[in-house]
Protein backbone atom coordinates (compact mmCIF):
# COMPACT_ATOMS: atom_id res chain seq x y z
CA UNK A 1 0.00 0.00 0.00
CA UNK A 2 1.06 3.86 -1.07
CA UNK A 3 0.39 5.99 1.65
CA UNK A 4 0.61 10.20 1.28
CA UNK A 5 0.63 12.45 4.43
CA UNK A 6 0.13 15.63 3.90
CA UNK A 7 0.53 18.05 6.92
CA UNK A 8 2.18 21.33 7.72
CA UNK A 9 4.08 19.95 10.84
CA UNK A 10 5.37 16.90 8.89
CA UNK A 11 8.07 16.72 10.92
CA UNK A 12 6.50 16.03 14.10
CA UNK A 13 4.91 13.04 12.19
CA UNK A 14 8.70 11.06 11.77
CA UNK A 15 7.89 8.48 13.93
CA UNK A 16 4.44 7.32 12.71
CA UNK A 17 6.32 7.39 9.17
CA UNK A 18 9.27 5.12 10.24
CA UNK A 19 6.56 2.89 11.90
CA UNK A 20 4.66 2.74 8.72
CA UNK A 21 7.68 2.03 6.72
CA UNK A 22 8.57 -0.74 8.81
CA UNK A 23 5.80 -2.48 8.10
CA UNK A 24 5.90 -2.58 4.68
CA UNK A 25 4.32 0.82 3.43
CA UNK A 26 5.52 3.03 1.26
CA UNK A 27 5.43 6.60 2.69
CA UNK A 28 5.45 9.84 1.15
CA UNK A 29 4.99 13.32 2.67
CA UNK A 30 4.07 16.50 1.83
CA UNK A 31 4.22 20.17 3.81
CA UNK A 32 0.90 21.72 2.30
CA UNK A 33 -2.43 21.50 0.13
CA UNK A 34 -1.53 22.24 -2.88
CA UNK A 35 1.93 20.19 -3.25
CA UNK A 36 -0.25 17.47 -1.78
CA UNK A 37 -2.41 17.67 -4.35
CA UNK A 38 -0.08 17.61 -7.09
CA UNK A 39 1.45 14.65 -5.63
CA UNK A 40 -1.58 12.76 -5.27
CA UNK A 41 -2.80 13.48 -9.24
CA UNK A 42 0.77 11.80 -9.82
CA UNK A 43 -1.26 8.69 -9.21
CA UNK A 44 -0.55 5.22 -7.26
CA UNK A 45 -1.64 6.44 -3.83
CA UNK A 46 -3.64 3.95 -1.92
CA UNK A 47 -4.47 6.05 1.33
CA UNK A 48 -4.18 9.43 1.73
CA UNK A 49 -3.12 11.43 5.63
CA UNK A 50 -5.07 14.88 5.44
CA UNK A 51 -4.66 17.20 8.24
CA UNK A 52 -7.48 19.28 8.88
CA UNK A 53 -6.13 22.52 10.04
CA UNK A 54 -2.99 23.86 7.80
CA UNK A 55 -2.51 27.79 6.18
CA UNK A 56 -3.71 28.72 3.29
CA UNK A 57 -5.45 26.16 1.55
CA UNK A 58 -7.55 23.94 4.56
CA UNK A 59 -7.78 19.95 4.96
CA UNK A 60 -11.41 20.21 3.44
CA UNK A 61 -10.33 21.42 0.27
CA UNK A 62 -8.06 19.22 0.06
CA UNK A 63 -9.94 16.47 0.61
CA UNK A 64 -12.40 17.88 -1.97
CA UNK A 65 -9.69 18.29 -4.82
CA UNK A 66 -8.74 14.86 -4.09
CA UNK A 67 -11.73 13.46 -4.25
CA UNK A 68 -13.12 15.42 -6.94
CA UNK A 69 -9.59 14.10 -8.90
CA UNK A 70 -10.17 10.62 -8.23
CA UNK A 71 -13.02 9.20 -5.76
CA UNK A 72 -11.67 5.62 -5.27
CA UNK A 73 -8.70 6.71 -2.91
CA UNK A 74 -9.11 6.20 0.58
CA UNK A 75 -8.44 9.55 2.60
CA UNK A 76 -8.19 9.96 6.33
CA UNK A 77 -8.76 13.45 8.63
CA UNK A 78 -6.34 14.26 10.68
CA UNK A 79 -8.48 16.10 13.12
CA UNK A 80 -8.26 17.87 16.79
CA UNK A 81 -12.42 17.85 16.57
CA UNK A 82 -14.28 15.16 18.26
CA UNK A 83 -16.54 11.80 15.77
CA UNK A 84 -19.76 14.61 16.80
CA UNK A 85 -18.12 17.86 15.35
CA UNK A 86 -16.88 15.73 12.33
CA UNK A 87 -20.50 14.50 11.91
CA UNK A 88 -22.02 18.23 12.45
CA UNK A 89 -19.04 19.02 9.86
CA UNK A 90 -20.15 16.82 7.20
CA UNK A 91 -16.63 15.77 6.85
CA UNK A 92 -17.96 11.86 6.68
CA UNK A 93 -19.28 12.65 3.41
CA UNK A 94 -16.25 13.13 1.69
CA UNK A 95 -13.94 11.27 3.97
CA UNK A 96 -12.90 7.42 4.58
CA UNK A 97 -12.11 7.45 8.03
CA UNK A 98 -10.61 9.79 10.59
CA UNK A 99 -7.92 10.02 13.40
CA UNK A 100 -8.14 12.72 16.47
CA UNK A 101 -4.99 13.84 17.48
CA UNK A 102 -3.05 13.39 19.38
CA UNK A 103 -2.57 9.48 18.46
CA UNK A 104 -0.54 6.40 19.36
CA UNK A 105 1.31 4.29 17.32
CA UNK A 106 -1.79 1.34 18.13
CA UNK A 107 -4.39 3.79 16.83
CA UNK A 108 -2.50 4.04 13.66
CA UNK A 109 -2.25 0.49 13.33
CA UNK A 110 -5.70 -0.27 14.10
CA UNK A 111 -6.79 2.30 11.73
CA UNK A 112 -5.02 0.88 8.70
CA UNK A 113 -6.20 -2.73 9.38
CA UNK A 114 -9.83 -0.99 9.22
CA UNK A 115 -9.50 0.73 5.96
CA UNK A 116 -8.01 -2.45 4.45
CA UNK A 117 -10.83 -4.44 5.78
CA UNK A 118 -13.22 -1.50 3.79
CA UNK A 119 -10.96 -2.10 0.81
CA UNK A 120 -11.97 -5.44 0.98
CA UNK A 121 -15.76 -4.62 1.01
CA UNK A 122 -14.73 -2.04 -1.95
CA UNK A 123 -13.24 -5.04 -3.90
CA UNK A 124 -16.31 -7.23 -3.09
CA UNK A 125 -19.21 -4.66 -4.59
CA UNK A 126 -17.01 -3.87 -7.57
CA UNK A 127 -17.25 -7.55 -8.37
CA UNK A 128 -20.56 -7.81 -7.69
CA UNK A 129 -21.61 -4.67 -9.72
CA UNK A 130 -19.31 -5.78 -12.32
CA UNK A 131 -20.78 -8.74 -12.38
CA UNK A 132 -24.38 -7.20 -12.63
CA UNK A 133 -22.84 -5.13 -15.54
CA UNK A 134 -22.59 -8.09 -18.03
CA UNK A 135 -25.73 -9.21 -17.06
CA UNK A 136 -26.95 -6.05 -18.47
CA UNK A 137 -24.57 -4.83 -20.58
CA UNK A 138 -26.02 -3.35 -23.88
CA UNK A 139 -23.94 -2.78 -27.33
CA UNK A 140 -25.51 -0.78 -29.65
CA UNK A 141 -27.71 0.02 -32.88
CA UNK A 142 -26.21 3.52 -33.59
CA UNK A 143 -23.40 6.05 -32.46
CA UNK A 144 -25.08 6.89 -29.07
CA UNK A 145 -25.52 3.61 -28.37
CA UNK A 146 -21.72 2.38 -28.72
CA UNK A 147 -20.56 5.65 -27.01
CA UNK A 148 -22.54 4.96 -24.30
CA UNK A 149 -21.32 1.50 -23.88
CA UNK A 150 -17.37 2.79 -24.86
CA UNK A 151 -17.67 5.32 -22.12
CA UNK A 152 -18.56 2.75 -19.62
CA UNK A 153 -15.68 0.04 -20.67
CA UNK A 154 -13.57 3.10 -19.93
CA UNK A 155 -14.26 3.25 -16.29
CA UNK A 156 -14.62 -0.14 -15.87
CA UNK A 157 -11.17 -0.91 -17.35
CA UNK A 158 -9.59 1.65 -14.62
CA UNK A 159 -11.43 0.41 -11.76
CA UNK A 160 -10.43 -3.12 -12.81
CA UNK A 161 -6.84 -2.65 -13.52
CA UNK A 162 -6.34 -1.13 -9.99
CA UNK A 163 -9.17 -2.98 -7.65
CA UNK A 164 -10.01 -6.14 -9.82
CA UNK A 165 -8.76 -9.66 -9.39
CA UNK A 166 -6.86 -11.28 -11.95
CA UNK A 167 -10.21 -13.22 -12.62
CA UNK A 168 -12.35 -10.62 -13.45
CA UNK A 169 -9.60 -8.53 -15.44
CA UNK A 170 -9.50 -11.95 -17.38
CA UNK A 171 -13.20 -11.59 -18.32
CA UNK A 172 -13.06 -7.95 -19.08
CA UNK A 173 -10.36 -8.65 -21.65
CA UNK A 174 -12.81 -11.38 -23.31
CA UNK A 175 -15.76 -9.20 -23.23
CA UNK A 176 -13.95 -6.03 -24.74
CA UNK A 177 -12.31 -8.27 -27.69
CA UNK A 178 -16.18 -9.15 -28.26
CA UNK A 179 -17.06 -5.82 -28.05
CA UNK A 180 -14.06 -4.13 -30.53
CA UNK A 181 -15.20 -7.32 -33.08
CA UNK A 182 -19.14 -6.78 -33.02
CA UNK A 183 -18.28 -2.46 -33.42
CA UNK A 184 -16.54 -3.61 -36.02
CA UNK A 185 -19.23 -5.32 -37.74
CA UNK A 186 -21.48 -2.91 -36.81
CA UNK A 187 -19.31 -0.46 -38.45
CA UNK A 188 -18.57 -2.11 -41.46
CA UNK A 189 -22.17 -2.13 -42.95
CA UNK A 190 -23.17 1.44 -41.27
CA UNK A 191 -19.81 3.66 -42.19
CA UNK A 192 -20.55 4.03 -46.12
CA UNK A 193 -24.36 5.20 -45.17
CA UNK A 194 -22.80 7.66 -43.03
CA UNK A 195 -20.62 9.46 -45.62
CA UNK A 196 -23.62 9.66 -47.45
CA UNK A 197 -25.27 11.17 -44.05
CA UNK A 198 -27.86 8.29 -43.77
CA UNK A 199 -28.82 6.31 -41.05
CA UNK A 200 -28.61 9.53 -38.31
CA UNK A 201 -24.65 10.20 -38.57
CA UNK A 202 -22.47 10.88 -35.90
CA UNK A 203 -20.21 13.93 -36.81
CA UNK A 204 -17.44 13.13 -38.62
CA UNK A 205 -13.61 14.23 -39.19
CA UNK A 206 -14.17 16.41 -41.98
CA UNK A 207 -17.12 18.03 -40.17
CA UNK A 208 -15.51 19.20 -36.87
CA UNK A 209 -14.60 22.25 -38.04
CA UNK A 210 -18.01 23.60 -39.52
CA UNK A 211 -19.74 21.93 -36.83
CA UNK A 212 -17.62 22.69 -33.45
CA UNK A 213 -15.27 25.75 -34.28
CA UNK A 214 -16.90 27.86 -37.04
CA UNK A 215 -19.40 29.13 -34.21
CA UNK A 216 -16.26 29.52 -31.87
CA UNK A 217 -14.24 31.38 -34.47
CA UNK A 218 -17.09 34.24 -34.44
CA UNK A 219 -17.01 34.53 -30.38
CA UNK A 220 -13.44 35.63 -30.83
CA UNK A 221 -10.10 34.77 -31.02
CA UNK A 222 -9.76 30.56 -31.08
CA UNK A 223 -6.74 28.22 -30.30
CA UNK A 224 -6.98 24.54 -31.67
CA UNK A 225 -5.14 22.20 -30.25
CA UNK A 226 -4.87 18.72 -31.93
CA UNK A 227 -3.83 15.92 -29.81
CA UNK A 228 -2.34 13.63 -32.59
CA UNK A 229 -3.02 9.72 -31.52
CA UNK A 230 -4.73 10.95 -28.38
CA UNK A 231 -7.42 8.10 -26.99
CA UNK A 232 -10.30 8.71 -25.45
CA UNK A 233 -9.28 7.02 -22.05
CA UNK A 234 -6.13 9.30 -22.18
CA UNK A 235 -8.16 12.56 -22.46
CA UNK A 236 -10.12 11.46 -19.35
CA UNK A 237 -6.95 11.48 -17.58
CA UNK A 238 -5.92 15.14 -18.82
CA UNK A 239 -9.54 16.72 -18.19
CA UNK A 240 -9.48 15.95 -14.68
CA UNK A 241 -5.79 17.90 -14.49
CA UNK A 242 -7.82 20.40 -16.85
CA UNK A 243 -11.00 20.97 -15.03
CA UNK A 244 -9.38 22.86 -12.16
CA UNK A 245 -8.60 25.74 -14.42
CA UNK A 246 -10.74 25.46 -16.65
CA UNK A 247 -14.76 25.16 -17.58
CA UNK A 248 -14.95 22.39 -19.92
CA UNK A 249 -17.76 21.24 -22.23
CA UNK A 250 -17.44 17.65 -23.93
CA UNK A 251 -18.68 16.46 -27.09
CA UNK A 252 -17.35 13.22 -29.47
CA UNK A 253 -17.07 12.71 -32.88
CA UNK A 254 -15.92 9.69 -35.12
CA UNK A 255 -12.80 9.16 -37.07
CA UNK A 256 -12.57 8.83 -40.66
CA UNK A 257 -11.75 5.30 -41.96
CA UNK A 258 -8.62 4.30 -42.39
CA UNK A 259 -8.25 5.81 -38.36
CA UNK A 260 -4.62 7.37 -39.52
CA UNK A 261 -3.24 10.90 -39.57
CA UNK A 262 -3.30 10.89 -43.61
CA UNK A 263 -6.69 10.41 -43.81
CA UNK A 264 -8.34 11.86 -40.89
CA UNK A 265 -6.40 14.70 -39.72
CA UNK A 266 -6.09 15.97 -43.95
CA UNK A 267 -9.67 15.63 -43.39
CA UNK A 268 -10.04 17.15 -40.10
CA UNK A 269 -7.74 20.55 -41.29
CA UNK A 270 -9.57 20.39 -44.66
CA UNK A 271 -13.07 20.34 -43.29
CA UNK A 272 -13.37 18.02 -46.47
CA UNK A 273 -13.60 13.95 -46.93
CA UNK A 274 -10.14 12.30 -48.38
CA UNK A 275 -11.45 11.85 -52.14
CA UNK A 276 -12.82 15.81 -52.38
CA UNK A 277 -9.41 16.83 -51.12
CA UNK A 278 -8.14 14.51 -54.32
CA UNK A 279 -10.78 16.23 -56.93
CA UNK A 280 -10.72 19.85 -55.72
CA UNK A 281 -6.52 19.66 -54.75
CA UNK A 282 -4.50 16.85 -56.29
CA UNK A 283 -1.83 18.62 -55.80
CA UNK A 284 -2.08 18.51 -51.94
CA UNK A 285 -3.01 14.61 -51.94
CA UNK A 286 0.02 12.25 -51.41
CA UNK A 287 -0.05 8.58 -52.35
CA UNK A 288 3.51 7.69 -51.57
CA UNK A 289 3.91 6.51 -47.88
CA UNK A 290 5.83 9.39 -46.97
CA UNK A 291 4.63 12.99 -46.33
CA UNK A 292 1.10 12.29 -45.98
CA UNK A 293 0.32 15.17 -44.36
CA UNK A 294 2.71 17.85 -45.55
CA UNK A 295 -0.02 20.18 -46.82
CA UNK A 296 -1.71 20.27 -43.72
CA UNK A 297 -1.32 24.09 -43.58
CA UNK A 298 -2.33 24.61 -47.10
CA UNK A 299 -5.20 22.75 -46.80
CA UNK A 300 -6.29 24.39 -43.72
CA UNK A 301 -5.83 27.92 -45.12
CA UNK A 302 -8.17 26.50 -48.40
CA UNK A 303 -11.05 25.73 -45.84
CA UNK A 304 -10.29 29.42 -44.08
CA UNK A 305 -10.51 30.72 -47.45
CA UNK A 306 -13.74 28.43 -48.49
CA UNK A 307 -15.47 29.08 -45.20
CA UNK A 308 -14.85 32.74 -45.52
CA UNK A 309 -13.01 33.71 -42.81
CA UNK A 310 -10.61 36.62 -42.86
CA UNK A 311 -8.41 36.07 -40.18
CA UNK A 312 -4.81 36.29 -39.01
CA UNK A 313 -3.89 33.12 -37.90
CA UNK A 314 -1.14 30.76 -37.56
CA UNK A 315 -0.21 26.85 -37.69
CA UNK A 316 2.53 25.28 -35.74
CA UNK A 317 3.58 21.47 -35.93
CA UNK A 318 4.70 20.76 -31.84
CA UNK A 319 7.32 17.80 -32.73
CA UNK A 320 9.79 18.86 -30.08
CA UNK A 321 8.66 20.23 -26.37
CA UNK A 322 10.77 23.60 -27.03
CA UNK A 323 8.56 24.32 -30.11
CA UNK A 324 6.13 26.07 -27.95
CA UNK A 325 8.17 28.35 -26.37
CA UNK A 326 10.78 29.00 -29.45
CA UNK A 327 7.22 30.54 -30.86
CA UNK A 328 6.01 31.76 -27.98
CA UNK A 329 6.03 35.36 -29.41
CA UNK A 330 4.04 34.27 -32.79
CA UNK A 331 1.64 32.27 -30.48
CA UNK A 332 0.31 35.10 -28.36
CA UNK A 333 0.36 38.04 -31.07
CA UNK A 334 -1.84 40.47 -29.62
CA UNK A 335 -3.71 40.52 -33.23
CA UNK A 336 -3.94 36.66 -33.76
CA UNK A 337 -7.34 35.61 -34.54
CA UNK A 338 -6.98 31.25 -34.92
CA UNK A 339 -4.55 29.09 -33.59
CA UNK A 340 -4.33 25.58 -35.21
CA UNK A 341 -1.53 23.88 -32.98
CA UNK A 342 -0.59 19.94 -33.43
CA UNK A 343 1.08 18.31 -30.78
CA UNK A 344 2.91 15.15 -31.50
CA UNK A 345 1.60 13.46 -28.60
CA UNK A 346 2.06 9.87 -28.26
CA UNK A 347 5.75 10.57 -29.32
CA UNK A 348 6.29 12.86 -26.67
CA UNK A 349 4.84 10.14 -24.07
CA UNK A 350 6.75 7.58 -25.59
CA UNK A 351 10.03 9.73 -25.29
CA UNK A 352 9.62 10.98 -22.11
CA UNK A 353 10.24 7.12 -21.07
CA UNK A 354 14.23 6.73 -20.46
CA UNK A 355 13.84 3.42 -18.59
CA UNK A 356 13.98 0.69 -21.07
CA UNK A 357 11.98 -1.62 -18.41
CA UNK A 358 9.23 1.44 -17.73
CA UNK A 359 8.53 1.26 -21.19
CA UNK A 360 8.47 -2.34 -21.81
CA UNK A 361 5.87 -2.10 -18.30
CA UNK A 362 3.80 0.25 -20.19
CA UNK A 363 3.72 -1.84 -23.44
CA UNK A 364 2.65 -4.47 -21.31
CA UNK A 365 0.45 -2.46 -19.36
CA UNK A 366 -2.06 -0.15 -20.76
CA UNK A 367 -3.21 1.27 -17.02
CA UNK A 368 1.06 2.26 -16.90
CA UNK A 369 0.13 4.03 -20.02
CA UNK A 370 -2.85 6.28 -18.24
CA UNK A 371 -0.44 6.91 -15.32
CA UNK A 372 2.58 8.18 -17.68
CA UNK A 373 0.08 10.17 -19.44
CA UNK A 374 -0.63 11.99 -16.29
CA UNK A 375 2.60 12.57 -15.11
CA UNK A 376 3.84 13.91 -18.49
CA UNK A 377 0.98 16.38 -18.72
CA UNK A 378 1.54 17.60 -15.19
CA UNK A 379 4.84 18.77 -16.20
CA UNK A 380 4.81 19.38 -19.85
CA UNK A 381 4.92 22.77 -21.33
CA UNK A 382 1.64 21.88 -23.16
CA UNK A 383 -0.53 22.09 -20.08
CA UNK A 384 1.80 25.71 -18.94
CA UNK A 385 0.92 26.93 -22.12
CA UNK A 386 -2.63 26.19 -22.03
CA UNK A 387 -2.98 27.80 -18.39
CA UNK A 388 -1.35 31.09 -20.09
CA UNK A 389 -4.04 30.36 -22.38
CA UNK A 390 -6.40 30.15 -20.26
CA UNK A 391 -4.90 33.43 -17.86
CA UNK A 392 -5.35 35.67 -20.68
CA UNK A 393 -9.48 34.82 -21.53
CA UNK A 394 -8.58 32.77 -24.73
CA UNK A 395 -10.58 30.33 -25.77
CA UNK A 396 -9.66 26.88 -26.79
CA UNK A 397 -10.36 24.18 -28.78
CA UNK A 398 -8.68 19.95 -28.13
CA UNK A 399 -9.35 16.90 -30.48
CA UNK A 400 -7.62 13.98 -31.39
CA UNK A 401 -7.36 13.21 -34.73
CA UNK A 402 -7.53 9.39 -33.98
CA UNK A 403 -6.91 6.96 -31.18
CA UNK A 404 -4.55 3.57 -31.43
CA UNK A 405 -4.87 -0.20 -29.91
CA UNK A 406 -1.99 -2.39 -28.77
CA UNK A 407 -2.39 -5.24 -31.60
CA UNK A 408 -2.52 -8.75 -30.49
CA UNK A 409 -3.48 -11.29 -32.96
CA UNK A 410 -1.75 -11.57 -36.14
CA UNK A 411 -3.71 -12.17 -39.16
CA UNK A 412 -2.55 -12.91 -42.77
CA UNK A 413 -2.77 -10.99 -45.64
CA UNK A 414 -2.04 -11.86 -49.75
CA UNK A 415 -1.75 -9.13 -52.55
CA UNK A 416 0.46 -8.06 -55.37
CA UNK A 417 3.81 -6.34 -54.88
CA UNK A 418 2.74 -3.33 -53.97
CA UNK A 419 0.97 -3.35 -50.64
CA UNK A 420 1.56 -0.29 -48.66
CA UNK A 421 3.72 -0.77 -45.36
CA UNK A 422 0.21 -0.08 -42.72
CA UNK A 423 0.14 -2.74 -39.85
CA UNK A 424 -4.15 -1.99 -39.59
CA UNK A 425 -4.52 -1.29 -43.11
CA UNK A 426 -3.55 -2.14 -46.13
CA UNK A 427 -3.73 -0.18 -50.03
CA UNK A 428 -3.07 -2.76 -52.75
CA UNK A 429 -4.28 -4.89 -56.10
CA UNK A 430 -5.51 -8.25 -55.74
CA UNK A 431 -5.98 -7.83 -51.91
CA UNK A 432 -7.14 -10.81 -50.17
CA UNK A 433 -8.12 -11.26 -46.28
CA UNK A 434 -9.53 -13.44 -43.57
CA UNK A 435 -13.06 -12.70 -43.52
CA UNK A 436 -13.05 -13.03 -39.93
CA UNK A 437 -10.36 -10.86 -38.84
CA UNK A 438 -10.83 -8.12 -41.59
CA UNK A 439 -12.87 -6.09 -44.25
CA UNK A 440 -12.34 -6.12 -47.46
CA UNK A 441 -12.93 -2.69 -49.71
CA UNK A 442 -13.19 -0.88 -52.57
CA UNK A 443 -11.72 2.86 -51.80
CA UNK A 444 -14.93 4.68 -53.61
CA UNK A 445 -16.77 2.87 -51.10
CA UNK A 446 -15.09 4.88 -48.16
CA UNK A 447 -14.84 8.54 -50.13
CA UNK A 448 -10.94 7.57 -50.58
CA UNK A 449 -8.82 8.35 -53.58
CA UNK A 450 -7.07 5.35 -55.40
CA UNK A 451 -3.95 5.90 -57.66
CA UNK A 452 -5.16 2.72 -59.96
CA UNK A 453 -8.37 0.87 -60.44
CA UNK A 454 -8.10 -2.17 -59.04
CA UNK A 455 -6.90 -0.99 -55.93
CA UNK A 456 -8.46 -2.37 -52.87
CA UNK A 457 -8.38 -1.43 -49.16
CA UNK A 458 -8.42 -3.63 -46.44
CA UNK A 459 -9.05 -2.78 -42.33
CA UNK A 460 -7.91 -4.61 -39.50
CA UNK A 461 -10.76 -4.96 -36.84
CA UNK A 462 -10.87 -5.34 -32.87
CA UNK A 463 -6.90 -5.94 -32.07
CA UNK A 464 -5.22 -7.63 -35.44
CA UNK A 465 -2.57 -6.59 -37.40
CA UNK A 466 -1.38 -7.75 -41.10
CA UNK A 467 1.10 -10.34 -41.55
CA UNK A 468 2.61 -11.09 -44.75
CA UNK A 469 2.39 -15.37 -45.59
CA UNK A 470 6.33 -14.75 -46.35
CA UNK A 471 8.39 -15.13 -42.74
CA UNK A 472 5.14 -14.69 -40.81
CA UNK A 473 6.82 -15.61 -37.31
CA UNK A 474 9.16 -12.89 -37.80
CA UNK A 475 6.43 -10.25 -38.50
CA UNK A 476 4.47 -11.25 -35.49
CA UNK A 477 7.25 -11.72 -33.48
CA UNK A 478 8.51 -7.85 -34.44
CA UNK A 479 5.26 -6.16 -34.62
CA UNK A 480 2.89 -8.24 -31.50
CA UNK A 481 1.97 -5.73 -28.47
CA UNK A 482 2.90 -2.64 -30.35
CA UNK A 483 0.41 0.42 -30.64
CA UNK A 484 -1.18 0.75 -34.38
CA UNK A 485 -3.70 2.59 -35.59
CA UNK A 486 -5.74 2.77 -38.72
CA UNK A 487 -8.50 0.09 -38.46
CA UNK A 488 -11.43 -0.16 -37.04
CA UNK A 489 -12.27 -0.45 -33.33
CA UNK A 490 -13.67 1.58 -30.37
CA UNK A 491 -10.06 3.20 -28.83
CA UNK A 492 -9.10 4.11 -32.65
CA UNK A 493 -12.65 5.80 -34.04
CA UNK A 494 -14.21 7.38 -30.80
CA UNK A 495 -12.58 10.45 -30.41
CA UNK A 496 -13.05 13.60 -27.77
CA UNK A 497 -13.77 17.27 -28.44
CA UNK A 498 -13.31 19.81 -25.49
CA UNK A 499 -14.33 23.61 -25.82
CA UNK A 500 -12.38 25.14 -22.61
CA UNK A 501 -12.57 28.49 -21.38
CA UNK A 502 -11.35 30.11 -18.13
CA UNK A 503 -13.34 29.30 -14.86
C-alpha cells in the first residue's frame, strides 16, 4: 500500500512514518495542500493522511480536490475535533475514516487494518456490480448507443486494472475483444451510409470544423489544439488535471476510416472527406507513404478561405517540447485571430520514457500508459501553455485526430507487390483477407482516392494486425503488443472534443 501524508508539521509526524515504513508501506509526505495535491494526481496512492487545520489552503479542500480528482482513494482526517463535530461538519461525506490527534502508534495500526478491511468490502461490490454489468450490458444500434457502452468500458477498465482480481480482469479482456469485433461489424455495414449522411450520422472528421469551431471562431479569437493519436481514455486522464482551471464542455465525434493521420487529420484541417481533397486539390493529396500530411497548412488555409473567414492566424507542428516556447512570441500576437496547434503526442509520451523496463511495463500495461500520461501532462509545457491560455481569456479548442490499440493477434494478408507498409490497413491490387479478422474494400466505397483501379483497401478490426504469408513468425514476433492505428475499433474511431474556457 502507497500511503501520502500531507501536513504542515510533517516533521512532528517522523515516527508514525518510520513505523509505517517498517511495516511494509511506502510513505510519502508533503508540507501543504496544494503540493499534496499535485502529488496525489501523480497517481498510485492507496491512502491518503489529510490534516485538517494547515494555512492557506484547509484539509477540506483538500480532501475535496482529491476526491473530486479521483473518488476511489481512501483519505483519512487528521483532526483535533471530536466523531460529533466531524459529523455536524459533514466531513464523513467526503472522507474514509478519521484520526483525532493526538494518536498512538496502536491507533494508527488499528486504523489501517480498518481501511483495508473497507478495501476489501470495496473489492467485493465492484465484483458484484461488475458482475451485474454483463448481465446487463447493452452494445448498440447507432453512435449513441456504442458511445454509451465505450464510455462505460472506460471506467470499468480503470477500476479493474487497480481494484479487480486477476479473474475478473481476465473476463473484461474477453468481453472487450467481443465488443471491438461486433463495433466492427457494426461499423462495417453502417460507415458508407454515413458518408452519405444516412442512417442519423455521428459527426465526422471532416465536419468538426463547420460543426464545433466555425461558431467559436465568431465569439473571438480561437486556439486549436490537436492531440495527434490521443485516446479517449487518455483525455479522461488530462480533463481531470484540466478541469481545475478550466470550464470544460465535452462532445465526441468519429474518425474517418482508415483511423490514420493521412486520412483523418487531412480531413479534419480540410473540413473536407479524403477523395474531395483529391478532386478539388490533387496537388495537396500524397499517395507515396511518406509525407502524408505535408499540406496540412495549405489545406487548412483553403477551408479558411472556403469558409470565408478573414483572419490572421497561424499553424505550428509541436514535434519537439521547445517548439512552444521558441514561438512563444508568434503564439500570443496580440492581433492573432486562430490558432491551429498539433502536438505530437504519443511521441512525446513515448520519449519521455528513459527506462527501457518502464517502457516495456507500459507496453505491457495499458493502465502504466494512463499513469505516464498523467505525469507527463503535469509537467509538460503543453498544459503551462494552455494555463497562459487560459490566464489571458482565450478560448480553446482539443481533439484527437484518432486513437490507437496495442495489436494482439496476427492475421494474414495476400496481394500483389505493392501493398503499402500499414500494420491496420492495407492499399493494394488483388488484396485478399480473412473474412473473420478483416474487411475487405473498394476505396470509392469509403470517399478515398485510389492511384489505380483495381486498388483495394483492407481494415484490421478489434486488435489484429497484417502479416505477410512470407516469414510470418518474424512479422508477429517484431510487430505483436505494439500500438497501431488505422483500423477499425472503439479506442481508434471514438474520439473527444473539449471547448475550454477560463473558470
Amino acid at each position: 500500500m502507497r500511503i501520502l501524508w500531507i501536513d504542515d508539521e510533517v516533521e512532528t509526524l517522523k515516527p508514525y512514518v518510520y513505523l509505517l515504513r517498517e511495516r511494509g508501506y511506502t510513505v510519502d509526505t508533503a508540507t501543504n495542500g496544494p503540493d499534496g495535491i499535485r502529488r496525489a494526481k501523480e497517481g498510485g496512492y492507496d491512502l491518503i493522511f489529510v490534516d485538517q487545520m494547515m494555512p492557506g489552503m484547509d484539509g477540506i479542500e483538500v480532501v475535496s480536490e482529491i476526491k473530486n480528482f479521483d473518488p476511489s482513494i481512501l483519505v483519512v482526517m487528521v483532526t483535533k475535533l471530536s466523531e460529533e463535530e466531524l459529523m455536524e461538519e459533514a466531513y464523513s461525506k467526503l472522507v474514509d475514516d478519521f484520526i483525532t490527534k493526538p494518536f498512538s502508534p496502536p491507533q494508527i495500526v488499528s486504523l489501517l487494518k480498518r481501511l483495508l478491511e473497507k478495501q476489501k468490502i470495496f473489492r467485493e461490490r465492484l465484483a458484484r456490480d461488475y458482475l451485474q454489468f454483463l448481465r446487463e450490458k447493452r452494445k448498440g444500434e447507432s453512435f449513441e448507443d456504442w458511445l454509451s457502452y465505450y464510455l462505460e468500458m472506460i471506467r470499468w477498465r480503470s477500476l479493474l486494472e487497480r481494484f479487480g482480481e486477476e479473474g475478473l480482469k481476465e473476463t473484461y479482456t474477453s468481453l472487450w475483444r467481443e465488443a471491438n469485433e461486433d463495433f466492427s461489424h457494426f461499423v462495417s455495414e453502417i460507415y458508407p451510409l454515413w458518408l452519405e449522411g444516412k442512417e442519423n450520422p455521428p459527426i465526422l472528421s471532416h465536419q468538426v470544423f463547420s460543426h464545433f469551431l466555425l461558431p467559436q471562431l465568431k465569439e473571438g479569437p480561437l486556439y486549436f489544439f490537436v492531440f495527434d493519436s490521443m485516446r479517449l481514455d487518455q483525455w479522461q486522464t488530462i480533463l481531470l488535471i484540466l478541469r481545475e482551471d478550466f470550464n470544460i464542455r465535452q462532445f465526441y465525434y468519429l474518425s474517418l476510416l482508415p483511423s490514420a493521420t493521412p486520412y483523418s487529420r487531412n480531413a479534419l484541417l480540410s473540413g473536407l472527406l479524403p477523395l474531395k481533397i483529391y478532386e478539388r486539390y490533387p496537388s495537396f493529396w500524397v499517395f507515396s507513404d511518406t509525407g502524408q500530411n505535408r499540406y496540412e497548412k495549405e489545406l487548412l488555409h483553403k477551408l479558411l478561405e472556403r469558409e470565408g473567414v478573414g483572419l490572421d492566424w497561424f499553424y505550428l507542428k509541436v514535434l519537439r517540447s521547445e517548439d512552444l516556447e521558441e514561438n512563444r512570441g508568434m503564439l500570443l500576437r496580440k492581433d492573432l485571430k486562430f490558432c491551429c496547434i498539433i502536438i505530437n503526442f504519443l511521441d512525446f509520451l513515448i520519449h519521455s520514457v528513459h527506462s527501457t523496463r518502464l517502457l516495456e511495463e507500459i507496453l505491457e500495461n495499458e493502465f502504466s500508459l494512463l499513469n505516464l500520461t498523467r505525469t507527463w501532462f503535469l509537467g509538460s509545457k503543453v498544459y503551462s501553455f494552455l494555463k497562459e491560455l487560459g490566464d489571458r481569456d482565450l478560448r480553446i479548442v482539443i481533439t484527437s485526430d484518432h486513437g490507437f490499440v496495442k495489436v494482439k493477434r496476427p492475421t494474414l494478408i495476400y496481394g500483389g507487390m505493392e501493398i503499402s507498409p500499414n500494420l491496420r490497413y492495407k492499399y493494394g491490387s488483388a488484396l485478399r483477407v480473412e473474412s473473420r479478422n478483416a474487411f475487405l474494400f473498394s476505396p470509392e466505397r469509403l470517399k478515398l482516392p485510389k492511384e489505380a483501379p483495381d486498388i483495394k483497401i483492407a481494415l484490421a478490426k478489434s486488435d489484429f494486425y497484417f502479416i505477410y504469408p512470407t516469414k510470418p513468425t518474424e512479422y508477429e514476433r517484431t510487430y505483436k503488443a505494439t500500438y497501431q492505428h488505422g483500423g477499425i475499433s472503439l479506442d481508434e474511431m471514438i474520439l473527444p472534443l473539449a471547448i475550454l474556457e477560463r473558470r
